[in-house]
PDBML (XML) file of the C-alpha atoms, coordinates in Angstrom:
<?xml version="1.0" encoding="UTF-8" ?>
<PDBx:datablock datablockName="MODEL"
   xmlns:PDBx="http://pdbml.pdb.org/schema/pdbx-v50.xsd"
   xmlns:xsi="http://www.w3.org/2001/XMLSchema-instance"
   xsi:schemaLocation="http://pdbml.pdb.org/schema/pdbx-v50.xsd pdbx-v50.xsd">
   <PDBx:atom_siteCategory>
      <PDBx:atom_site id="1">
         <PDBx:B_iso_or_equiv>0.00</PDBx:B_iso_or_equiv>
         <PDBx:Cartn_x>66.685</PDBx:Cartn_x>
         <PDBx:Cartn_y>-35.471</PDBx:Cartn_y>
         <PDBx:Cartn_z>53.922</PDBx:Cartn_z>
         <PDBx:auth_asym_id>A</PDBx:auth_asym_id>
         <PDBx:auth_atom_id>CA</PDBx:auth_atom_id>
         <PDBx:auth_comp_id>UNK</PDBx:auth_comp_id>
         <PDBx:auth_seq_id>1</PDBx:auth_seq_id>
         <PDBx:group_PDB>ATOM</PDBx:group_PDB>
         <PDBx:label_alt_id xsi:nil="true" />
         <PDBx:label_asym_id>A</PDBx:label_asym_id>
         <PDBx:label_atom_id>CA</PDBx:label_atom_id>
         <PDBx:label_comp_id>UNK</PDBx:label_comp_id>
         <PDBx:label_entity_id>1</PDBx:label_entity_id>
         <PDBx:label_seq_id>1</PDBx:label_seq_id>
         <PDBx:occupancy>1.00</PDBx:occupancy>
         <PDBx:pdbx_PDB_model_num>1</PDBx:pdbx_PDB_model_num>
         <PDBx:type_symbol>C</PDBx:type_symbol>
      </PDBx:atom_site>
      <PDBx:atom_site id="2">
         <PDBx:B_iso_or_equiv>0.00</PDBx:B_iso_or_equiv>
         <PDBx:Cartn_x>64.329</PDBx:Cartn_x>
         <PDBx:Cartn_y>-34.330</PDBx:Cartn_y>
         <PDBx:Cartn_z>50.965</PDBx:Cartn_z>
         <PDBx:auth_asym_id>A</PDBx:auth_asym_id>
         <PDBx:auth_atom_id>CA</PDBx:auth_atom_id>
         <PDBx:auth_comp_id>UNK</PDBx:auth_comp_id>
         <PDBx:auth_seq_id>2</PDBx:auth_seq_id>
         <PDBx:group_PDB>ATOM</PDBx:group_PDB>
         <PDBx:label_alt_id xsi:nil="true" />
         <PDBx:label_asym_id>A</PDBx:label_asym_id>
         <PDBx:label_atom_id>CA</PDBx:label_atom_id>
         <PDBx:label_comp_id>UNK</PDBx:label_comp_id>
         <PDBx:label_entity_id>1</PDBx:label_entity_id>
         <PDBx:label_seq_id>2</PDBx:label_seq_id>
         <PDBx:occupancy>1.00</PDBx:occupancy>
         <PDBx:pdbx_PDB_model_num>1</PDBx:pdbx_PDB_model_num>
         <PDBx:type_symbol>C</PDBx:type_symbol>
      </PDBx:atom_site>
      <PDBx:atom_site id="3">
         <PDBx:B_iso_or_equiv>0.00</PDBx:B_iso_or_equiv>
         <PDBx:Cartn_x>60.785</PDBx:Cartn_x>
         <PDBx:Cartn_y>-35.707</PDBx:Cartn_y>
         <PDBx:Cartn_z>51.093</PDBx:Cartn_z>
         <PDBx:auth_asym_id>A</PDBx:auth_asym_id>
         <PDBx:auth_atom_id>CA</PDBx:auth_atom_id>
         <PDBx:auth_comp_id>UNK</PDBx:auth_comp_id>
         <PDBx:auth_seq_id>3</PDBx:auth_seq_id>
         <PDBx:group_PDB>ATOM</PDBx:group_PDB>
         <PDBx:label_alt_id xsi:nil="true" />
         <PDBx:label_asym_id>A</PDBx:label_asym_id>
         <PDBx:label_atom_id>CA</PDBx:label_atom_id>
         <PDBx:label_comp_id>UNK</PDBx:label_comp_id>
         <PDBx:label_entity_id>1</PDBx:label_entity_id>
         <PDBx:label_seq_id>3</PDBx:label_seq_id>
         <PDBx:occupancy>1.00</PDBx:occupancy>
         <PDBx:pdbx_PDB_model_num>1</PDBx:pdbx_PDB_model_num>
         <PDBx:type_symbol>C</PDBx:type_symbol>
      </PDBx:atom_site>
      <PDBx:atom_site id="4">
         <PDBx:B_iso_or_equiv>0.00</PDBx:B_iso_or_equiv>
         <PDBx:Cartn_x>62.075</PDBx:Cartn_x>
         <PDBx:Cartn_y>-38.587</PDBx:Cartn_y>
         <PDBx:Cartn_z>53.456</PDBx:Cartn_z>
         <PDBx:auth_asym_id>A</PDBx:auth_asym_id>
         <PDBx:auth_atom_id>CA</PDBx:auth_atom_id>
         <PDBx:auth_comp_id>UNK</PDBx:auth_comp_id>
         <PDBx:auth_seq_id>4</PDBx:auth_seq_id>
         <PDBx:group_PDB>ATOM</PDBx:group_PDB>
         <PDBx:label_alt_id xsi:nil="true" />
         <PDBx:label_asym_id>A</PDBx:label_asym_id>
         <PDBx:label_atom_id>CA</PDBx:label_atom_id>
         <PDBx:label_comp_id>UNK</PDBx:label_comp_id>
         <PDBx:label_entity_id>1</PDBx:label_entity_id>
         <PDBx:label_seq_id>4</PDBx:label_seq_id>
         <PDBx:occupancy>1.00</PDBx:occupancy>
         <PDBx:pdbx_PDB_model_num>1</PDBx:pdbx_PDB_model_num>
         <PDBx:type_symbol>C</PDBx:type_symbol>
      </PDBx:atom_site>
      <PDBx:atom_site id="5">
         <PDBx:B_iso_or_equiv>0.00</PDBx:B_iso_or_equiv>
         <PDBx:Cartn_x>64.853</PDBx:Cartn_x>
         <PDBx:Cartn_y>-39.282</PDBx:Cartn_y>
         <PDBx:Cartn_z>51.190</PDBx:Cartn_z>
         <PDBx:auth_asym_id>A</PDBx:auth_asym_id>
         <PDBx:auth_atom_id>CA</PDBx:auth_atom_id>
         <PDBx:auth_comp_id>UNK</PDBx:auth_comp_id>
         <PDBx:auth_seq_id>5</PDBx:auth_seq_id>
         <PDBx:group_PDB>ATOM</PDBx:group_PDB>
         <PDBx:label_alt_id xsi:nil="true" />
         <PDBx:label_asym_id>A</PDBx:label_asym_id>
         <PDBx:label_atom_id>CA</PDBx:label_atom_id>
         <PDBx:label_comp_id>UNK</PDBx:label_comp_id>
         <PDBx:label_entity_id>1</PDBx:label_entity_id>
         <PDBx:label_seq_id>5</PDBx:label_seq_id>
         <PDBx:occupancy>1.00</PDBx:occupancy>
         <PDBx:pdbx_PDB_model_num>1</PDBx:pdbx_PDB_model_num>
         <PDBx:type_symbol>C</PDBx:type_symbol>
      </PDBx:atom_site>
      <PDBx:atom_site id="6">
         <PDBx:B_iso_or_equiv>0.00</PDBx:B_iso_or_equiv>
         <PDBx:Cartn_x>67.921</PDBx:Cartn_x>
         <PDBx:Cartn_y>-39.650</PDBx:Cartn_y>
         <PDBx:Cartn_z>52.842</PDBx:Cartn_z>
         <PDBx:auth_asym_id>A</PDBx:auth_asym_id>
         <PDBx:auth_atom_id>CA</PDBx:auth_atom_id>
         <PDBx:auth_comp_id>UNK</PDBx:auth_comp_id>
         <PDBx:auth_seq_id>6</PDBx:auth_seq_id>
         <PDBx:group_PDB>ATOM</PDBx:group_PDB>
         <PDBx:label_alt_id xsi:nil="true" />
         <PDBx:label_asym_id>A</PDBx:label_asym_id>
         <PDBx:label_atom_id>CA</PDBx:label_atom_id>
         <PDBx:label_comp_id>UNK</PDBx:label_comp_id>
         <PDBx:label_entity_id>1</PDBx:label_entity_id>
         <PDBx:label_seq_id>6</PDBx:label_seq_id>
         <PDBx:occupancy>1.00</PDBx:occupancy>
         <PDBx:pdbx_PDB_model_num>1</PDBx:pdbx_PDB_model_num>
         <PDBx:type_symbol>C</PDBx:type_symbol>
      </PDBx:atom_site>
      <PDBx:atom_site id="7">
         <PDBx:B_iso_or_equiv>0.00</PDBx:B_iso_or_equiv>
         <PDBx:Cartn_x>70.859</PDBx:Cartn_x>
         <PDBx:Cartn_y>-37.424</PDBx:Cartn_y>
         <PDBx:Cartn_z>51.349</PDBx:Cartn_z>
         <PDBx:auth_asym_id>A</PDBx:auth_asym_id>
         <PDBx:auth_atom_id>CA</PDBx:auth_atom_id>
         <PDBx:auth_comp_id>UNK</PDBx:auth_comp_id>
         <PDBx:auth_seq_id>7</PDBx:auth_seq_id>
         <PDBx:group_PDB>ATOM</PDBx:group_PDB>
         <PDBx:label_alt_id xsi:nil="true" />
         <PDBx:label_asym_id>A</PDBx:label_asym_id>
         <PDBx:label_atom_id>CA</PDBx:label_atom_id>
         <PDBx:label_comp_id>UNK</PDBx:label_comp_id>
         <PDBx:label_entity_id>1</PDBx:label_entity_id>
         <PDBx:label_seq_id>7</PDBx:label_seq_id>
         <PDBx:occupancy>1.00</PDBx:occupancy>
         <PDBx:pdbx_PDB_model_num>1</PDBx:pdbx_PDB_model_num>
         <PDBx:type_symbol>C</PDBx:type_symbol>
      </PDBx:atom_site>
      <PDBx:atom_site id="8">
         <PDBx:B_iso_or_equiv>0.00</PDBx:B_iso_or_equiv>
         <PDBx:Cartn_x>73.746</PDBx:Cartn_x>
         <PDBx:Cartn_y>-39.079</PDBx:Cartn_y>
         <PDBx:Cartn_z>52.840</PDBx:Cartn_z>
         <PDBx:auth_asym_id>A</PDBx:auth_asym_id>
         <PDBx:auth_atom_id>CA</PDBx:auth_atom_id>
         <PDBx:auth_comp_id>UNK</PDBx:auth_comp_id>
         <PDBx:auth_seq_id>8</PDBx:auth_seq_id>
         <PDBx:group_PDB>ATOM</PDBx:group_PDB>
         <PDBx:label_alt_id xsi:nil="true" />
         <PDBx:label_asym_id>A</PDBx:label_asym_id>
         <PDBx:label_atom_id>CA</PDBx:label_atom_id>
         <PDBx:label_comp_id>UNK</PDBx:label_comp_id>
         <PDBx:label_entity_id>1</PDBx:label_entity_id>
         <PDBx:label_seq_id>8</PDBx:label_seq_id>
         <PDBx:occupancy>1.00</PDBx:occupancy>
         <PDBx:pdbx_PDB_model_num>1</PDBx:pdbx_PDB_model_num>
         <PDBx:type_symbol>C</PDBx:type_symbol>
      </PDBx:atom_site>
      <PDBx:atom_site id="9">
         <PDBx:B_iso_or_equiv>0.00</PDBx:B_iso_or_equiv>
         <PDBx:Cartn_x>74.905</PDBx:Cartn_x>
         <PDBx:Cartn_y>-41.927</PDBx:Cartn_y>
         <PDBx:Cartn_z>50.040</PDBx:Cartn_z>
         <PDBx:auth_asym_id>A</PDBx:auth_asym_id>
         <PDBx:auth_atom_id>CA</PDBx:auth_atom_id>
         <PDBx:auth_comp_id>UNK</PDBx:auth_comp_id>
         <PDBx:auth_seq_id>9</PDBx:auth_seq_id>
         <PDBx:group_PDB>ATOM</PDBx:group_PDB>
         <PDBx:label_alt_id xsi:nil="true" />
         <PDBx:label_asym_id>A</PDBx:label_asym_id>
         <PDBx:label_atom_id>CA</PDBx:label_atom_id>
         <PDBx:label_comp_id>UNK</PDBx:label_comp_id>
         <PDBx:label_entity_id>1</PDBx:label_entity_id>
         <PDBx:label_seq_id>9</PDBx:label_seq_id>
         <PDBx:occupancy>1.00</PDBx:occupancy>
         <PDBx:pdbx_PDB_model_num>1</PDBx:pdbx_PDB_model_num>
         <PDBx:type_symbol>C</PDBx:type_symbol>
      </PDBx:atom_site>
      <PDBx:atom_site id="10">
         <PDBx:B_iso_or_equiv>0.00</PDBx:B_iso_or_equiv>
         <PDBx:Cartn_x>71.684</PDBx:Cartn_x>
         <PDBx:Cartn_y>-41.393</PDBx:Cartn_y>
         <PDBx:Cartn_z>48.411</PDBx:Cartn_z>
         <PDBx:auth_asym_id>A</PDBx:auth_asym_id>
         <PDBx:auth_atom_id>CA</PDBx:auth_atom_id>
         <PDBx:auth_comp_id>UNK</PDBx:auth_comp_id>
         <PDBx:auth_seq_id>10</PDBx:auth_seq_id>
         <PDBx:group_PDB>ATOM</PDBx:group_PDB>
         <PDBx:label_alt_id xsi:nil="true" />
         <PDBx:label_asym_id>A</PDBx:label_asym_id>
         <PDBx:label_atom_id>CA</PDBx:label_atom_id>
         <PDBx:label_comp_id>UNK</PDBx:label_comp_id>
         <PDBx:label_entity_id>1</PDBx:label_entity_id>
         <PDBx:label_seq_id>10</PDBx:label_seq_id>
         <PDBx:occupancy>1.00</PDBx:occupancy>
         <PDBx:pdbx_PDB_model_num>1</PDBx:pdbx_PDB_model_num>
         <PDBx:type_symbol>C</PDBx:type_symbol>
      </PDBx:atom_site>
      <PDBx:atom_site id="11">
         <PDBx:B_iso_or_equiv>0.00</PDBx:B_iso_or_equiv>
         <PDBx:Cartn_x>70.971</PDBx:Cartn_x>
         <PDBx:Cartn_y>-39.567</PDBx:Cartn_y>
         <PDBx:Cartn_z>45.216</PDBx:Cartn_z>
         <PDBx:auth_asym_id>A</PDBx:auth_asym_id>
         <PDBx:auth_atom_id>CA</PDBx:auth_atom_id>
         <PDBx:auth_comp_id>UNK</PDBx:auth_comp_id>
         <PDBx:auth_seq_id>11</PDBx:auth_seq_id>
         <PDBx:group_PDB>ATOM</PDBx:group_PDB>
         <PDBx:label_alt_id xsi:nil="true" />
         <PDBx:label_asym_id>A</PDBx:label_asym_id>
         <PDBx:label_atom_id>CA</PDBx:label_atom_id>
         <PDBx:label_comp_id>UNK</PDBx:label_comp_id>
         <PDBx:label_entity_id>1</PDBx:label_entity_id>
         <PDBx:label_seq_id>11</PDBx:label_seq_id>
         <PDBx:occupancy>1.00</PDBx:occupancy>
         <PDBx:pdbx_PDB_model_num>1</PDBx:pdbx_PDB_model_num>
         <PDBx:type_symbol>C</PDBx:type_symbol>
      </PDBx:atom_site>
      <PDBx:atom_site id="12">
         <PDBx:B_iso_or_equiv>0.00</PDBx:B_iso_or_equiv>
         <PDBx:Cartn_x>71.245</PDBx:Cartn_x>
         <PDBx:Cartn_y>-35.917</PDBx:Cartn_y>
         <PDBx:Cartn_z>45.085</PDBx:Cartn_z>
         <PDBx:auth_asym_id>A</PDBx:auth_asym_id>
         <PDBx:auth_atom_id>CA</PDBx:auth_atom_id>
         <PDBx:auth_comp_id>UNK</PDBx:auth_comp_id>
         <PDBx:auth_seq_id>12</PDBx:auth_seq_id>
         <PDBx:group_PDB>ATOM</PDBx:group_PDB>
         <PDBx:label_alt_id xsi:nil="true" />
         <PDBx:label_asym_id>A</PDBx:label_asym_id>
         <PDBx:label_atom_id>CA</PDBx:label_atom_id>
         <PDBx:label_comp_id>UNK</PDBx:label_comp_id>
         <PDBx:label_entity_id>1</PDBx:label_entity_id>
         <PDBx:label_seq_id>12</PDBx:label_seq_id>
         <PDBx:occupancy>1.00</PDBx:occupancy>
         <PDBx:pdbx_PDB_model_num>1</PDBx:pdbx_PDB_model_num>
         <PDBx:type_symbol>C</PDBx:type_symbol>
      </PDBx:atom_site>
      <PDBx:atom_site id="13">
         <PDBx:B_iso_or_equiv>0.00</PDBx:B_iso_or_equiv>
         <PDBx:Cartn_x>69.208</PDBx:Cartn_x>
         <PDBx:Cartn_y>-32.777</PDBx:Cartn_y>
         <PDBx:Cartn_z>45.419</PDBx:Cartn_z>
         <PDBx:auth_asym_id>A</PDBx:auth_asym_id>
         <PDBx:auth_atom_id>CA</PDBx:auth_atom_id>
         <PDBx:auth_comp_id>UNK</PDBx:auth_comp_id>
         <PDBx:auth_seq_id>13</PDBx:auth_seq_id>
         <PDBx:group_PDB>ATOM</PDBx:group_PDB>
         <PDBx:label_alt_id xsi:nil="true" />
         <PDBx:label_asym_id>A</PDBx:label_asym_id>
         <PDBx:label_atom_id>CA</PDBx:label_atom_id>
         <PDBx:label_comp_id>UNK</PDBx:label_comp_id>
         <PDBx:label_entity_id>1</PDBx:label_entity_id>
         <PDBx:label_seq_id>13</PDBx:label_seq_id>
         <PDBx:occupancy>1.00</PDBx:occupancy>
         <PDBx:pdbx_PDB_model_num>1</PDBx:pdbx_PDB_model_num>
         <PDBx:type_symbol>C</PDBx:type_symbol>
      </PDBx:atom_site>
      <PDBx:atom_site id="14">
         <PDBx:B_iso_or_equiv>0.00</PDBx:B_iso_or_equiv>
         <PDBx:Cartn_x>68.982</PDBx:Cartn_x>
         <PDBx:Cartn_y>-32.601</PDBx:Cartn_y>
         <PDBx:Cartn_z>41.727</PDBx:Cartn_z>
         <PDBx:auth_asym_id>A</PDBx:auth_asym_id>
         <PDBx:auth_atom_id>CA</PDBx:auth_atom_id>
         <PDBx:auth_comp_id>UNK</PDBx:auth_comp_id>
         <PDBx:auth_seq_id>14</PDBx:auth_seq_id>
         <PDBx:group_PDB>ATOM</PDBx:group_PDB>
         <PDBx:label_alt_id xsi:nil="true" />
         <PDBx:label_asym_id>A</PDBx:label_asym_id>
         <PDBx:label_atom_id>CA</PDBx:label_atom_id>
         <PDBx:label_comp_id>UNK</PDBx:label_comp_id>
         <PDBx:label_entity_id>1</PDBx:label_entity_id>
         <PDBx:label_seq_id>14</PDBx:label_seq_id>
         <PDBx:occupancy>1.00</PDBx:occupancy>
         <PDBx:pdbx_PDB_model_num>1</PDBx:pdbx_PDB_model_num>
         <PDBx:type_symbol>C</PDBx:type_symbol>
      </PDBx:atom_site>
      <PDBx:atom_site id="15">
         <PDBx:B_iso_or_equiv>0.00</PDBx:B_iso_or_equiv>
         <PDBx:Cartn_x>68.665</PDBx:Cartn_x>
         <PDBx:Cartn_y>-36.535</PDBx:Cartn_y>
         <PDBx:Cartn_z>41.070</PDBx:Cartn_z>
         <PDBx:auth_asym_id>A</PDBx:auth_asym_id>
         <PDBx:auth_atom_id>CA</PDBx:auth_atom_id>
         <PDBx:auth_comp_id>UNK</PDBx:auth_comp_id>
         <PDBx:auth_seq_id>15</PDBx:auth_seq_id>
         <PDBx:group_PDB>ATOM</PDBx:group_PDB>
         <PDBx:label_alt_id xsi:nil="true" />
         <PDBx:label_asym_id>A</PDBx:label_asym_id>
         <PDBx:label_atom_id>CA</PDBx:label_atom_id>
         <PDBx:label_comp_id>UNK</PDBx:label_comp_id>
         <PDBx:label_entity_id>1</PDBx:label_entity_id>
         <PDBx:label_seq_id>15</PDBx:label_seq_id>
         <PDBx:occupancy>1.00</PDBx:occupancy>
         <PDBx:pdbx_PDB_model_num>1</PDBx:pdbx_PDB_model_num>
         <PDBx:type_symbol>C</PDBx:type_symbol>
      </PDBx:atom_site>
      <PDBx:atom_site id="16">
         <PDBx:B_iso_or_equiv>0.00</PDBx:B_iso_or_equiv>
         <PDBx:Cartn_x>65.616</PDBx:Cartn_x>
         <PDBx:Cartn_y>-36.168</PDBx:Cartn_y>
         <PDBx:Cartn_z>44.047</PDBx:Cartn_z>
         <PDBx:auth_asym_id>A</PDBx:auth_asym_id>
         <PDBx:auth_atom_id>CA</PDBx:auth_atom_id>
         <PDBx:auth_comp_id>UNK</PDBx:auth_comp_id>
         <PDBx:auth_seq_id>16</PDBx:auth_seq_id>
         <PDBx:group_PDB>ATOM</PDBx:group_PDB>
         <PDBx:label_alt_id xsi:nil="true" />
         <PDBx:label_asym_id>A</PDBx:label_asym_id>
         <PDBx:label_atom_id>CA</PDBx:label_atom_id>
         <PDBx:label_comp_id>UNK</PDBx:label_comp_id>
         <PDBx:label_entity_id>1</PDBx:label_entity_id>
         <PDBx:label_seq_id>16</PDBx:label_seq_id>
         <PDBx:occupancy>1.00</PDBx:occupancy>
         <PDBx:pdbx_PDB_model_num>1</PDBx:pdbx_PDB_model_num>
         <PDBx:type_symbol>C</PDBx:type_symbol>
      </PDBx:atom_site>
      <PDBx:atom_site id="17">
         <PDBx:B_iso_or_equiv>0.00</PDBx:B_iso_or_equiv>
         <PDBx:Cartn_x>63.548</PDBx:Cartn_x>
         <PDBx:Cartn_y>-33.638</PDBx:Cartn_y>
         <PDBx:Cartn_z>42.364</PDBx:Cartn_z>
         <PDBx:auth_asym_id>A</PDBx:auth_asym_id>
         <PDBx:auth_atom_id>CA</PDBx:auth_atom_id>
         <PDBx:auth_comp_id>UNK</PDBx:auth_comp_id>
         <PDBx:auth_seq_id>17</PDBx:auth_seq_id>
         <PDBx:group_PDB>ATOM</PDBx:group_PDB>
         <PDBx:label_alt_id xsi:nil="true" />
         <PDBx:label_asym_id>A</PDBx:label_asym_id>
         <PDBx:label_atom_id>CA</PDBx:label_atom_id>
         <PDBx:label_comp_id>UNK</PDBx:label_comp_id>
         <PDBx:label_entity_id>1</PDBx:label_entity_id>
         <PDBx:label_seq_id>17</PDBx:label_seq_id>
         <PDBx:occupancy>1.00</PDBx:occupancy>
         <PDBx:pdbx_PDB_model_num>1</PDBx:pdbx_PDB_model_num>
         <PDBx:type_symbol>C</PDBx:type_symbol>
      </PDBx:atom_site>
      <PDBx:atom_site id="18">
         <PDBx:B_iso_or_equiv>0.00</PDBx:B_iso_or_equiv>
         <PDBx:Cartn_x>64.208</PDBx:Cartn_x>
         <PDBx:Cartn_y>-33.916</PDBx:Cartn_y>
         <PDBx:Cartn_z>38.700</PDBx:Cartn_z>
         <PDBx:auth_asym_id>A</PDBx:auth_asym_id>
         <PDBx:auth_atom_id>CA</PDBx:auth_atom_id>
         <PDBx:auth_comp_id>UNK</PDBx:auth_comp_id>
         <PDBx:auth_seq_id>18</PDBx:auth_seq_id>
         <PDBx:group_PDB>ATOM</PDBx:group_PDB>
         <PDBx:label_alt_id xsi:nil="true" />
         <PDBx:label_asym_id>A</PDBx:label_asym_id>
         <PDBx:label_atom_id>CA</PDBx:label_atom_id>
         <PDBx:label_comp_id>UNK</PDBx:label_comp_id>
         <PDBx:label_entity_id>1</PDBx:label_entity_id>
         <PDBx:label_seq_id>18</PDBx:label_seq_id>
         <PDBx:occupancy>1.00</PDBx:occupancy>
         <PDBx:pdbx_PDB_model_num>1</PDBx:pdbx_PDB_model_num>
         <PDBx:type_symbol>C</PDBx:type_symbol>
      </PDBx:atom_site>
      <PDBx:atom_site id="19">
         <PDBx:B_iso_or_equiv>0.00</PDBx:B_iso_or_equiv>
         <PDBx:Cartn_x>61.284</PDBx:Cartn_x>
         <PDBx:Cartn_y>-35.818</PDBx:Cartn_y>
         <PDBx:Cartn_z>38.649</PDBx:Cartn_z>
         <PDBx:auth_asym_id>A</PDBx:auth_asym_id>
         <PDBx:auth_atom_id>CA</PDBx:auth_atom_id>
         <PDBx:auth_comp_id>UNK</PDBx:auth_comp_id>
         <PDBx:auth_seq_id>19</PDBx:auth_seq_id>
         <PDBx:group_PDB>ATOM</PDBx:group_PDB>
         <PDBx:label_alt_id xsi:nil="true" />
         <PDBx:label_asym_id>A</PDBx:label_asym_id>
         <PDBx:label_atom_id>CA</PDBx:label_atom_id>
         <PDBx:label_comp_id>UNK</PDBx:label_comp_id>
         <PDBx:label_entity_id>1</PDBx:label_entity_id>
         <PDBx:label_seq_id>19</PDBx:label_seq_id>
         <PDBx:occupancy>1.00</PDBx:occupancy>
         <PDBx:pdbx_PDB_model_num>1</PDBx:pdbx_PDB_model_num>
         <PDBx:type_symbol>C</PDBx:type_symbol>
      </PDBx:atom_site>
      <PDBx:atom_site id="20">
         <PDBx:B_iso_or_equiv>0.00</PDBx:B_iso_or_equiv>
         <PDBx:Cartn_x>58.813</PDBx:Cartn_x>
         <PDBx:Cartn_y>-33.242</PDBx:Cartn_y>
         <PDBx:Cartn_z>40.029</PDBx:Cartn_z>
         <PDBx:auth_asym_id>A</PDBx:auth_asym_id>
         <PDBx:auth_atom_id>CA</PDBx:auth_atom_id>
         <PDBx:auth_comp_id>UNK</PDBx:auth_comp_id>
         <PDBx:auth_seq_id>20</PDBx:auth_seq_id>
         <PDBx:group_PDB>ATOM</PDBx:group_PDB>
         <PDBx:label_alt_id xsi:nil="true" />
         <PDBx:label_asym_id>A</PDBx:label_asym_id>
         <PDBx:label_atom_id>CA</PDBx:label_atom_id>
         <PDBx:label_comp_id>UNK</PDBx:label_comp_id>
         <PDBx:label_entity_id>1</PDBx:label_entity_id>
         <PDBx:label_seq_id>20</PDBx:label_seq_id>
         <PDBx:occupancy>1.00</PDBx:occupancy>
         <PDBx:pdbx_PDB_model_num>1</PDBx:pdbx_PDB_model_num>
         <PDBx:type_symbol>C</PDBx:type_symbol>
      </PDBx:atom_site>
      <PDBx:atom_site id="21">
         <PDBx:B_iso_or_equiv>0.00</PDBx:B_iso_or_equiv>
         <PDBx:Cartn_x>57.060</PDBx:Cartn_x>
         <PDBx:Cartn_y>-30.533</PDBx:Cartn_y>
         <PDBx:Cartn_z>38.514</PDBx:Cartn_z>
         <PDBx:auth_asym_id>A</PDBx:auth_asym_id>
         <PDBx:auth_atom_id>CA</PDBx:auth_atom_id>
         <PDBx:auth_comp_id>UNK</PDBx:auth_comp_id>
         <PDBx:auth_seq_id>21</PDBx:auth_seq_id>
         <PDBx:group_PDB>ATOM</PDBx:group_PDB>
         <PDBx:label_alt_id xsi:nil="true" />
         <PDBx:label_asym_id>A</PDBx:label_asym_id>
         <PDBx:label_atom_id>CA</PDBx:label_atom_id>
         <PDBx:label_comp_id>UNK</PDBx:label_comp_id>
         <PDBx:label_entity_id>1</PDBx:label_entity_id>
         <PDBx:label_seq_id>21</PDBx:label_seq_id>
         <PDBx:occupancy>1.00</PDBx:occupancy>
         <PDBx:pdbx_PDB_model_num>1</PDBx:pdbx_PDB_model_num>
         <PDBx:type_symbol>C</PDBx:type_symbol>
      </PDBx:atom_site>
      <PDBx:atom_site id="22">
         <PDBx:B_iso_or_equiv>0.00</PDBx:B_iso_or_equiv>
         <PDBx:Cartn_x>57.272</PDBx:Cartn_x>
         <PDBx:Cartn_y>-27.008</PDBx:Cartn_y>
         <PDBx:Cartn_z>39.018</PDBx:Cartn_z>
         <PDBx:auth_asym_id>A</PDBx:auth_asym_id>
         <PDBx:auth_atom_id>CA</PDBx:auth_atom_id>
         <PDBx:auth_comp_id>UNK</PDBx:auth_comp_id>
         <PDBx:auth_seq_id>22</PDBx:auth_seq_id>
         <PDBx:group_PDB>ATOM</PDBx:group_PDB>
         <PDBx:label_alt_id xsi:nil="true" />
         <PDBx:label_asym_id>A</PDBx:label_asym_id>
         <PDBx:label_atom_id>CA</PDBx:label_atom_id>
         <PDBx:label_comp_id>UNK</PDBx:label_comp_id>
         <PDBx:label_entity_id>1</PDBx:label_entity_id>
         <PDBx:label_seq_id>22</PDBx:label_seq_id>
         <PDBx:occupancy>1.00</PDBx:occupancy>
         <PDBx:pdbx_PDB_model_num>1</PDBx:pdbx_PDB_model_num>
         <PDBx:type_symbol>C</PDBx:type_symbol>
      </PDBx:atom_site>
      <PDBx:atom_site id="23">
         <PDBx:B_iso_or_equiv>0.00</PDBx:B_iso_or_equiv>
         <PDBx:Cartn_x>54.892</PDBx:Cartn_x>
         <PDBx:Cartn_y>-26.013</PDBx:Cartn_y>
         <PDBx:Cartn_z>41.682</PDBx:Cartn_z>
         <PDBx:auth_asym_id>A</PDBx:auth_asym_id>
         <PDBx:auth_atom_id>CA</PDBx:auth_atom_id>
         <PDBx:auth_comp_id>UNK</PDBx:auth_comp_id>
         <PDBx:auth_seq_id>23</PDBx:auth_seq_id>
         <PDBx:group_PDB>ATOM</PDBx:group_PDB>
         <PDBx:label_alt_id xsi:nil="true" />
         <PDBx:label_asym_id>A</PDBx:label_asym_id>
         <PDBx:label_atom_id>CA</PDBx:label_atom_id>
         <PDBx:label_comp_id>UNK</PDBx:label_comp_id>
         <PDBx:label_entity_id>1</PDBx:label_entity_id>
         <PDBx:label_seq_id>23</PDBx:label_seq_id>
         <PDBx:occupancy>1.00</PDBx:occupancy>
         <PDBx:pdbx_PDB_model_num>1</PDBx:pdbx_PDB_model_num>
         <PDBx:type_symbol>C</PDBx:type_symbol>
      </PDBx:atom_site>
      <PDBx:atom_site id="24">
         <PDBx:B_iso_or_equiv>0.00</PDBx:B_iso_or_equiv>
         <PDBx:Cartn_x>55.188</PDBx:Cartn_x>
         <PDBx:Cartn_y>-29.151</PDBx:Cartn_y>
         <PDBx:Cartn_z>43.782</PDBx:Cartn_z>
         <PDBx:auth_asym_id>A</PDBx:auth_asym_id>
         <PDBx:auth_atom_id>CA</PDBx:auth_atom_id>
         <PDBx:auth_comp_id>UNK</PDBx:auth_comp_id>
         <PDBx:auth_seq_id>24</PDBx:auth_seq_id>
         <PDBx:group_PDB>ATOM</PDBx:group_PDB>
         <PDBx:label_alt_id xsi:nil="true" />
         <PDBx:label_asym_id>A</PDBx:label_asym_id>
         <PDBx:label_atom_id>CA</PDBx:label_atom_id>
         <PDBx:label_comp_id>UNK</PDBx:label_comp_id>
         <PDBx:label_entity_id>1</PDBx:label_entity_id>
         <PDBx:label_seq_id>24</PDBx:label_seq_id>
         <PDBx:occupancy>1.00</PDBx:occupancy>
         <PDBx:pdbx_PDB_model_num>1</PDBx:pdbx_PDB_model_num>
         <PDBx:type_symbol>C</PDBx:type_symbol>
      </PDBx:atom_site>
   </PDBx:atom_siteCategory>
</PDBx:datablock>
């Protein structure tokens, strides 16, 4: 899981923290 997201047929790594900013 990424930030309580689970990865199994969820979105992936990329999809998860596209959205983020560098830093975070």
């Amino acid at each position: 899981a990424v930030d309580g997201i689970n990865m199994e047929g969820n979105k992936s790594l990329e999809e998860i923290v596209e959205d983020k900013k560098v830093g975070d």
